[in-house]
N, C-alpha and C. Protein backbone atom coordinates (compact mmCIF):
# COMPACT_ATOMS: atom_id res chain seq x y z
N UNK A 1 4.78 0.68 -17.97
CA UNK A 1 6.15 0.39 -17.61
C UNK A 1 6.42 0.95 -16.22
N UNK A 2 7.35 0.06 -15.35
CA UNK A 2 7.38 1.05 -14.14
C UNK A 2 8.81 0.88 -14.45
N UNK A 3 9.50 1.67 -13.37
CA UNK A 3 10.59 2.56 -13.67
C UNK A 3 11.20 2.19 -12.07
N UNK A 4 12.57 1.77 -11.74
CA UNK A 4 12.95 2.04 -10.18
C UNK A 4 14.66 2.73 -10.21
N UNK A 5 14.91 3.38 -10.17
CA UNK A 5 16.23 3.98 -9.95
C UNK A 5 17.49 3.83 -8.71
N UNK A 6 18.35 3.51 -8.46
CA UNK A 6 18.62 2.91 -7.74
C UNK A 6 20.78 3.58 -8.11
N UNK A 7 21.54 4.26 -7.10
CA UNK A 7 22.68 4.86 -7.33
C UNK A 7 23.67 3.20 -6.57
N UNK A 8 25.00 2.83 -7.51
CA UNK A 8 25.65 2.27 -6.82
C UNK A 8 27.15 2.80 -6.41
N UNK A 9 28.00 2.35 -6.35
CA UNK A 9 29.40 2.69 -5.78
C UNK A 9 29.66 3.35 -6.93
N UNK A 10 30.36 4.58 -6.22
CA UNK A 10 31.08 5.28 -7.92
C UNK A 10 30.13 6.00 -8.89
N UNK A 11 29.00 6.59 -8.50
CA UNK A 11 28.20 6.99 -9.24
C UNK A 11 27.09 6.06 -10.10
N UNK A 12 27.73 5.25 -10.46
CA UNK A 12 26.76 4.08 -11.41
C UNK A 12 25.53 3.67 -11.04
N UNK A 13 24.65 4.31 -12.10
CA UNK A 13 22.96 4.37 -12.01
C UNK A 13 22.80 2.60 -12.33
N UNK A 14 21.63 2.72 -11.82
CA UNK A 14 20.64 0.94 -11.96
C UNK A 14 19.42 1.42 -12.05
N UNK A 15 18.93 1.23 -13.43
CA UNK A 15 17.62 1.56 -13.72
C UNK A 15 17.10 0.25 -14.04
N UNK A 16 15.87 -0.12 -13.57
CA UNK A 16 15.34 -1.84 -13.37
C UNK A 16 14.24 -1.23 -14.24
N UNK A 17 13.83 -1.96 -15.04
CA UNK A 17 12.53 -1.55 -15.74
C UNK A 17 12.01 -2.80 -16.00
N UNK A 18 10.19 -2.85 -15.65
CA UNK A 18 9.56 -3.86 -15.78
C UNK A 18 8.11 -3.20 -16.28
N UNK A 19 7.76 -4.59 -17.13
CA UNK A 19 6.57 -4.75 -17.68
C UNK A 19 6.97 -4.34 -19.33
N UNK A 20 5.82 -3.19 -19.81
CA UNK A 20 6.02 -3.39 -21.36
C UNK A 20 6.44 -1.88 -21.45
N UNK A 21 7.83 -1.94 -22.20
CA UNK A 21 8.96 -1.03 -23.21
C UNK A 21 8.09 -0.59 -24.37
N UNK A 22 7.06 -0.20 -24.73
CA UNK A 22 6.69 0.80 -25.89
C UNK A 22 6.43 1.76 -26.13
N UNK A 23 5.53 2.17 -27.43
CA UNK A 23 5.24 3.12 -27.59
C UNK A 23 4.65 4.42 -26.67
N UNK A 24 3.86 3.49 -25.74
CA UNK A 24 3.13 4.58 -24.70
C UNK A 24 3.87 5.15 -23.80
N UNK A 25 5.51 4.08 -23.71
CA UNK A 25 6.19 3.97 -22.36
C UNK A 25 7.52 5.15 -22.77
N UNK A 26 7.45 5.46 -23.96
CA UNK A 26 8.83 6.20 -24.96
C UNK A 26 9.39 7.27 -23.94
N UNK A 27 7.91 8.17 -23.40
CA UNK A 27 9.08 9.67 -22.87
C UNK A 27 9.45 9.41 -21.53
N UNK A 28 8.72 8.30 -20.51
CA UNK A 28 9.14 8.05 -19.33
C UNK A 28 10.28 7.61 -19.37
N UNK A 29 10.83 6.60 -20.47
CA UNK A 29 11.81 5.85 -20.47
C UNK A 29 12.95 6.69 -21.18
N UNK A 30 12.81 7.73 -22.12
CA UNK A 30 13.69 8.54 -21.92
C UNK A 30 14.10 9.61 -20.89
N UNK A 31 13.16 9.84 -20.15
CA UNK A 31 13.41 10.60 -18.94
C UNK A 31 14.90 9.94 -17.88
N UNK A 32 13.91 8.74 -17.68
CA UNK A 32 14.98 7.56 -16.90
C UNK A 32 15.92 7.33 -17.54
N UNK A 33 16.79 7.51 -18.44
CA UNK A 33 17.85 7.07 -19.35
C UNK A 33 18.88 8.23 -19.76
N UNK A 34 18.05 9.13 -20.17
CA UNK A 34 18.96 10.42 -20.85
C UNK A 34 19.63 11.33 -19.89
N UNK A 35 20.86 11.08 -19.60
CA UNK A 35 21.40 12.18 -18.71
C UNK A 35 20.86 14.03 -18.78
N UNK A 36 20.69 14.64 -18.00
CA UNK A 36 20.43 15.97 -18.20
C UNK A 36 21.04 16.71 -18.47
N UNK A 37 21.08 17.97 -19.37
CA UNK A 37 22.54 18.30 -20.10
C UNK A 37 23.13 19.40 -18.92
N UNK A 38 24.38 18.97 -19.33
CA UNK A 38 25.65 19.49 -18.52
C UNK A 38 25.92 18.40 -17.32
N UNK A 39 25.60 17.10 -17.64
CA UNK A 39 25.56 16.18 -16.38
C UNK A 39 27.01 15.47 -16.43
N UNK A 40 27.59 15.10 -15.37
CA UNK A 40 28.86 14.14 -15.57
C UNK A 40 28.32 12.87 -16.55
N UNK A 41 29.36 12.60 -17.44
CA UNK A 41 29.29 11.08 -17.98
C UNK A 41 28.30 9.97 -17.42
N UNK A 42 27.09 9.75 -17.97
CA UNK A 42 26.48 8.73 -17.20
C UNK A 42 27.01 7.28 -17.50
N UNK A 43 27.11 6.86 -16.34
CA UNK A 43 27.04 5.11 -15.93
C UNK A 43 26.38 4.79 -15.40
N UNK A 44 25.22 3.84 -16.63
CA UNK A 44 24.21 3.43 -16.28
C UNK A 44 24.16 1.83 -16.65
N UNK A 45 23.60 0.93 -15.87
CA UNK A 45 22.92 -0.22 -16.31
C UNK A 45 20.95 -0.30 -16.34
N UNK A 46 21.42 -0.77 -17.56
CA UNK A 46 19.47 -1.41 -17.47
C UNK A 46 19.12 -2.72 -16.98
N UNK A 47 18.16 -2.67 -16.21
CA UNK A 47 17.86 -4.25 -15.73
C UNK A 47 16.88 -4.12 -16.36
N UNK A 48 16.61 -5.18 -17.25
CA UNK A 48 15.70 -5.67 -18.31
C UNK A 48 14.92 -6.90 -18.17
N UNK A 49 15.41 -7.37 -16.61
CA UNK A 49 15.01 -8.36 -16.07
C UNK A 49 13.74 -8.52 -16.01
N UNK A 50 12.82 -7.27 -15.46
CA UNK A 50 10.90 -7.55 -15.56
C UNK A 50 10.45 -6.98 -16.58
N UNK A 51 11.11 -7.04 -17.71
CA UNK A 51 10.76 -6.64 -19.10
C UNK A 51 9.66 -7.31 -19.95
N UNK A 52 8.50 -7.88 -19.77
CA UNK A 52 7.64 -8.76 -20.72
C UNK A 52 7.81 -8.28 -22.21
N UNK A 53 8.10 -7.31 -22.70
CA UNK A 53 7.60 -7.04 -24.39
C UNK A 53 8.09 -5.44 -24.39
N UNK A 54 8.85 -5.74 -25.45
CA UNK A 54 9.29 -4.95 -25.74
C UNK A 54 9.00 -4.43 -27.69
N UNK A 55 8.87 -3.48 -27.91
CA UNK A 55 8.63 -3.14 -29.22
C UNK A 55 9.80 -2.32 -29.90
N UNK A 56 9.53 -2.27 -31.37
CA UNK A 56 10.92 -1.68 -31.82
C UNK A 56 11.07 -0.12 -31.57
N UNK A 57 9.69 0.74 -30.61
CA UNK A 57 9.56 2.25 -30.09
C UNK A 57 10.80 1.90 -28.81
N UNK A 58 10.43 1.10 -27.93
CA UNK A 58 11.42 0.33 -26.76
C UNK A 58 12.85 0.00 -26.97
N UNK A 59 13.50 -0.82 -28.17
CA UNK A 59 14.24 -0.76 -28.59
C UNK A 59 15.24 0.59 -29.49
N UNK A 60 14.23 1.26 -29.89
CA UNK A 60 15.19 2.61 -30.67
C UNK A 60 14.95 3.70 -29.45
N UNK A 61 14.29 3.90 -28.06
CA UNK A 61 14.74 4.51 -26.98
C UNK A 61 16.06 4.33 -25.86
N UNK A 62 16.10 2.71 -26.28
CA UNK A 62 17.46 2.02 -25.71
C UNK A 62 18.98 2.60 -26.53
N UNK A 63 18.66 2.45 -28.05
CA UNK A 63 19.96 2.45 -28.34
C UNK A 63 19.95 4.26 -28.70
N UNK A 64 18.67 4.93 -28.79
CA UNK A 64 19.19 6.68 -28.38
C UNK A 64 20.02 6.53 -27.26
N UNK A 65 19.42 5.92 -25.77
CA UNK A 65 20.17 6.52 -24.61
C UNK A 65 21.75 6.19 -24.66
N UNK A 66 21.71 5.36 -25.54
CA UNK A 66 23.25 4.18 -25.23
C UNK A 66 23.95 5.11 -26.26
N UNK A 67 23.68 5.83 -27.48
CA UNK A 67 24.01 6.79 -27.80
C UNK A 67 25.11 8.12 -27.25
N UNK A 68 23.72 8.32 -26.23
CA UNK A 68 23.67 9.70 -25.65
C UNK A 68 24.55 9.62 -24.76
N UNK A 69 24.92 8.33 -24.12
CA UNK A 69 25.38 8.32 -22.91
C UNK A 69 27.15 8.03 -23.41
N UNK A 70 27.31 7.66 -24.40
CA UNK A 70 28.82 7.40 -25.10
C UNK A 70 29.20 8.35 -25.81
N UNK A 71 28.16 9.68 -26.22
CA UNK A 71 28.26 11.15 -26.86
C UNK A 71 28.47 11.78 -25.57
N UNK A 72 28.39 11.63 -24.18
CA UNK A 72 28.40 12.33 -23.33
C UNK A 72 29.79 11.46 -22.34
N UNK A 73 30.56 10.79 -23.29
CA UNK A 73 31.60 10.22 -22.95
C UNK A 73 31.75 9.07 -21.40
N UNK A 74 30.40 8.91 -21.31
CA UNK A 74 29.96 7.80 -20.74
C UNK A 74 29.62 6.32 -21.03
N UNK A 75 28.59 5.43 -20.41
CA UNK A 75 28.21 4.46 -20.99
C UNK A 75 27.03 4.20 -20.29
N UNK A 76 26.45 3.09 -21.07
CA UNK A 76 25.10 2.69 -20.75
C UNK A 76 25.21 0.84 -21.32
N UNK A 77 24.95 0.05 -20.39
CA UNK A 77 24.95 -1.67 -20.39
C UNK A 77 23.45 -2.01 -20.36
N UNK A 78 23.03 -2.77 -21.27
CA UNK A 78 21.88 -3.44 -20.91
C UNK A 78 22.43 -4.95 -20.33
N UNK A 79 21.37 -5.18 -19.32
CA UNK A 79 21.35 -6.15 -18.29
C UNK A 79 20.11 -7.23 -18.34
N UNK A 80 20.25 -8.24 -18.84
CA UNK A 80 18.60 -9.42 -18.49
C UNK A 80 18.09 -9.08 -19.72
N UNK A 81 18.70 -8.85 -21.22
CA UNK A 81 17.53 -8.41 -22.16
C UNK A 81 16.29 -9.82 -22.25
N UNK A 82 14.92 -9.30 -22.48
CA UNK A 82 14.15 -10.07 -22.64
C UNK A 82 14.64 -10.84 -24.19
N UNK A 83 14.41 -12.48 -24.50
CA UNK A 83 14.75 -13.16 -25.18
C UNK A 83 14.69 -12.48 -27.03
N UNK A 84 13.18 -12.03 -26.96
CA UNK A 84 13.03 -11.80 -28.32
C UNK A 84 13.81 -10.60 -29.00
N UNK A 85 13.86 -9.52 -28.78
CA UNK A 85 14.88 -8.89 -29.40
C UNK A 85 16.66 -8.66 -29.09
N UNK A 86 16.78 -9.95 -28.49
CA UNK A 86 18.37 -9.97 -28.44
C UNK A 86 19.04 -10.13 -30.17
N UNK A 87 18.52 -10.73 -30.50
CA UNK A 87 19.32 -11.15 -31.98
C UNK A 87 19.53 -10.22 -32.89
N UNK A 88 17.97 -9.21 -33.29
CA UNK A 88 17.71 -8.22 -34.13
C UNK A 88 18.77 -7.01 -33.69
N UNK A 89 18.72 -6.66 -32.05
CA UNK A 89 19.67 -6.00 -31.87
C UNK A 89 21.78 -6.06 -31.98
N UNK A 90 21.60 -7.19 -31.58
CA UNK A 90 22.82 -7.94 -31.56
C UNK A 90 23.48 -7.83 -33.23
N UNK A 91 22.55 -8.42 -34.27
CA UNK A 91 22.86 -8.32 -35.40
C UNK A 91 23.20 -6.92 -35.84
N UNK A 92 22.47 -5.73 -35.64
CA UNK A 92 22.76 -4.29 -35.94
C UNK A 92 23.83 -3.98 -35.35
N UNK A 93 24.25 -4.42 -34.55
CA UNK A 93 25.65 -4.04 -33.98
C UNK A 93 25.16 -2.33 -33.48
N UNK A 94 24.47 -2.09 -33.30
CA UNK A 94 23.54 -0.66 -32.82
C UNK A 94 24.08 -0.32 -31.24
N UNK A 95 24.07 -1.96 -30.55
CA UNK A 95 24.22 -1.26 -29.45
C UNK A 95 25.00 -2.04 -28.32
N UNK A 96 26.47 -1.70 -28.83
CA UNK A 96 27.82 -2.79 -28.32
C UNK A 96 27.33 -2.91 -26.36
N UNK A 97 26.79 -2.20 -26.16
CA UNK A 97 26.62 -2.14 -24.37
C UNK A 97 25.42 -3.60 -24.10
N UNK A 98 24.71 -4.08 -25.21
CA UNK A 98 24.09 -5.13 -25.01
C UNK A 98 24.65 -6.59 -24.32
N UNK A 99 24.10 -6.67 -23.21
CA UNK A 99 24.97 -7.69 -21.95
C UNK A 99 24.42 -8.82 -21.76
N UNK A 100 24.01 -10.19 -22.15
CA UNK A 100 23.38 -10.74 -22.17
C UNK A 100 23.20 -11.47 -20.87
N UNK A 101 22.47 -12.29 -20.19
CA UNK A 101 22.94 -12.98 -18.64
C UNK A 101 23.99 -13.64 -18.68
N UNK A 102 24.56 -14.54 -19.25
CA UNK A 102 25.41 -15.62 -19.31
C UNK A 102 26.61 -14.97 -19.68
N UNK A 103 27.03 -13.19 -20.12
CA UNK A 103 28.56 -12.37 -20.35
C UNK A 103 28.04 -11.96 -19.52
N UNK A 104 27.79 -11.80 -18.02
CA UNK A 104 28.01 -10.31 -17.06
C UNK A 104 29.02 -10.19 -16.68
N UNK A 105 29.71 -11.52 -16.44
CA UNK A 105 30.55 -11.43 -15.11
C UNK A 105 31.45 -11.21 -16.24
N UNK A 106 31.44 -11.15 -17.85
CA UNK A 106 32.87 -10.92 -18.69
C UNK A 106 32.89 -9.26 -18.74
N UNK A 107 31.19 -8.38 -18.48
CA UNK A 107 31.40 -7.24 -18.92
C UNK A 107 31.98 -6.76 -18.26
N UNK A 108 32.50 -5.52 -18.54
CA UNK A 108 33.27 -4.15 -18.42
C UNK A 108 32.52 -3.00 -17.94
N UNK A 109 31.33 -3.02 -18.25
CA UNK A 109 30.66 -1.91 -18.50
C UNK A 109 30.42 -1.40 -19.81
């Protein structure tokens, strides 16, 4: 998995992640995701855009951070999810920050 970090207006992180979201990829991708404690509220988006494959280790690191980041009275948006686990997630209702391409311009954050 590679990893690119990227700060926009207002604090709001852009973490682009490409290639494959799994098991091997778990503590990098929580590194990149989990605010550090005592940190302001993170606002973050995921670009999920060069995402090839993602596994359900990839998926339950997503909805920890999206967690962590709304326990830390912040938020966290996924952005470009790759096709196959939009539904499984969507259906769990696990992880309301899920943004699909075609709602961006409706999200909020």
């Amino acid at each position: 998995m590679r990893v690119s970090v990227s700060e926009l207006r207002d604090g709001i992180k852009v973490v682009s992640l490409s290639e494959q979201i799994d098991y091997s990829s778990r503590g990098h991708l929580r590194h990149a995701l989990l605010p550090p404690h005592g940190a302001r509220p993170p606002q973050t988006v995921v670009d999920l855009s060069g995402v090839t494959f993602t596994d359900s280790t990839g998926i339950n690191a997503l909805i920890a951070a999206h967690r962590a980041a709304t326990t830390a009275h912040g938020w966290l948006s996924l952005a470009a999810p790759p096709q196959a686990p939009q539904e499984p997630v969507r259906a769990s209702r696990t992880c309301p920050g899920w943004v699909p391409p075609d709602d961006w311009s409706k999200s909020d954050g």
